[in-house]
C-alpha atoms as a PDB file:
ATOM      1  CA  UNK A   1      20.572  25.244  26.794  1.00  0.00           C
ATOM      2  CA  UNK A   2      21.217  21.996  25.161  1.00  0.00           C
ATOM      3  CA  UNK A   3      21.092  22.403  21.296  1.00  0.00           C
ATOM      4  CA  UNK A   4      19.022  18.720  20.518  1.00  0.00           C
ATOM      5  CA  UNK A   5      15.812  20.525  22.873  1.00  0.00           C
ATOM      6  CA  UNK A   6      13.241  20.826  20.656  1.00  0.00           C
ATOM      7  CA  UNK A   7      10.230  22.991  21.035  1.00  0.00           C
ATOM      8  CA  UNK A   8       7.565  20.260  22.207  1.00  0.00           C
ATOM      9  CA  UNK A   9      10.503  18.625  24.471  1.00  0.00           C
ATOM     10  CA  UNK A  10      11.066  21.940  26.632  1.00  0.00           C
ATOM     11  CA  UNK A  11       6.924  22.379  26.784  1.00  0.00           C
ATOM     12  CA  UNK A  12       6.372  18.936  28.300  1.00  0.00           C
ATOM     13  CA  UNK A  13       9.583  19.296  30.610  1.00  0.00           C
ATOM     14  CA  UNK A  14       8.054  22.595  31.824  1.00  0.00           C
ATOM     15  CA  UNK A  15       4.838  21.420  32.698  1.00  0.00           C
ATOM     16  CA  UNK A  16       6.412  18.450  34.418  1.00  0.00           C
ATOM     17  CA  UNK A  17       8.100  21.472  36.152  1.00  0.00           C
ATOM     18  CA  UNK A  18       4.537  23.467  36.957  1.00  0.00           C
ATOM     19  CA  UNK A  19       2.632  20.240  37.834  1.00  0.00           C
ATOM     20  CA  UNK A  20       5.851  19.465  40.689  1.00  0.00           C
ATOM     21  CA  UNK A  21       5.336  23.012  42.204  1.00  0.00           C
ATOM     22  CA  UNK A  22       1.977  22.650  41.880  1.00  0.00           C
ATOM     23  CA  UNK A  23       1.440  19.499  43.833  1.00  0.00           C
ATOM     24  CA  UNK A  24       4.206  20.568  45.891  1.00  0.00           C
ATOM     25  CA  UNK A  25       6.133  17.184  45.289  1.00  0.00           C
ATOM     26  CA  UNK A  26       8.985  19.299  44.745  1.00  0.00           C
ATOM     27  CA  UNK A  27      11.583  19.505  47.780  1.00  0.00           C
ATOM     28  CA  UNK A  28      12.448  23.124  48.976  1.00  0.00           C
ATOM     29  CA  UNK A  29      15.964  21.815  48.410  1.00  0.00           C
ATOM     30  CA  UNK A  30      15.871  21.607  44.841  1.00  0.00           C
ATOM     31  CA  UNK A  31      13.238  24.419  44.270  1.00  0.00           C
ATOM     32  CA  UNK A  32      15.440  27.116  43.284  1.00  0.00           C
ATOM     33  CA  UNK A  33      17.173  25.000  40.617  1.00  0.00           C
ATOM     34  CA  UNK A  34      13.521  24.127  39.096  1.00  0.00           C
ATOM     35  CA  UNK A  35      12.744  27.078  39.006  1.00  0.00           C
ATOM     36  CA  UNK A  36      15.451  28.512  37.190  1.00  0.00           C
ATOM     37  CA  UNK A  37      14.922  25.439  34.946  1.00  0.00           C
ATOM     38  CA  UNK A  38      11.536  26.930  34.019  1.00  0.00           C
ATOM     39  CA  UNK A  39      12.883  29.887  33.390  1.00  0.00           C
ATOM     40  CA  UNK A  40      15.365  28.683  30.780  1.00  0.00           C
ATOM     41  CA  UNK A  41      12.920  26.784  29.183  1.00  0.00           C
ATOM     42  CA  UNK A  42      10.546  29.324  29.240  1.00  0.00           C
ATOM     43  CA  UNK A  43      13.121  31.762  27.267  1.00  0.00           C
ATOM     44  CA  UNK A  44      13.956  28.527  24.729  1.00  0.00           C
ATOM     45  CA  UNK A  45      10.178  28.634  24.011  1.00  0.00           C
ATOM     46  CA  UNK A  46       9.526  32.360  23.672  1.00  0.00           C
ATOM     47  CA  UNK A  47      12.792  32.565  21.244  1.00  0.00           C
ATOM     48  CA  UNK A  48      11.296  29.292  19.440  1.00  0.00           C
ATOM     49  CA  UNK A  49       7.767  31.064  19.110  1.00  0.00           C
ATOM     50  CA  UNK A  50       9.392  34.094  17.723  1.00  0.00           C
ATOM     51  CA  UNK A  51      11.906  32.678  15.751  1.00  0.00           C
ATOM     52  CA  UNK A  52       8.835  30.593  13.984  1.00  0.00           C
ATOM     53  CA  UNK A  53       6.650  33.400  13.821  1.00  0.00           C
ATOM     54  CA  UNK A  54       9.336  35.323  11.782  1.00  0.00           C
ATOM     55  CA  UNK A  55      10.203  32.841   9.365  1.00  0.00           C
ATOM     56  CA  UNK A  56       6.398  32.366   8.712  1.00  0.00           C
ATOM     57  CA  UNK A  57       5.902  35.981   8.002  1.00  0.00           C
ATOM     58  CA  UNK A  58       9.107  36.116   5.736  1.00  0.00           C
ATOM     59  CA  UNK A  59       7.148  33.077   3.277  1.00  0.00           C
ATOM     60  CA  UNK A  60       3.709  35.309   3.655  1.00  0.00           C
ATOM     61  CA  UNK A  61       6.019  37.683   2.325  1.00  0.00           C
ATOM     62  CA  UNK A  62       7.651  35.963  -0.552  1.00  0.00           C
ATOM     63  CA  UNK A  63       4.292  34.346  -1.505  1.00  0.00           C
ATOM     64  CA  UNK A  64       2.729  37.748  -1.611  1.00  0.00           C
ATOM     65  CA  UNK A  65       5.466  39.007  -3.798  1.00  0.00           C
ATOM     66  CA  UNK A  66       5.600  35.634  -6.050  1.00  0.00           C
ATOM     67  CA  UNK A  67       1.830  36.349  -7.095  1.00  0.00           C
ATOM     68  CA  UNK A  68       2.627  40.193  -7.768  1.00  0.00           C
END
């Protein structure tokens, strides 16, 4: 996965993705690859979410401990 993808970027190219399946404007030729698209993009955003989630806990953490 590209390194310069940012969070909101691989959201809106994945519902570009859902809304092509969807409408079925998506050739059975090139199905397979946009779906495994999704599927990268859906692991960028899951490792994103978690990644953020973590960091925010650690500061909860060290603000907690500051006003000990």
């Amino acid at each position: 996965m590209e390194t310069s993808l940012t969070y909101e970027a691989a959201y809106k190219e994945l519902q570009e993705i859902a809304r092509e399946i969807e409408t079925e404007s998506v050739s059975v030729d090139v199905l397979a690859a946009r779906v495994k698209r999704a599927s990268e993009l859906i692991t960028f955003c899951q490792a994103r979410l978690r990644a953020t989630e973590a960091e925010v806990e650690n500061i909860i953490q060290q603000m907690e401990h500051k006003t000990i």
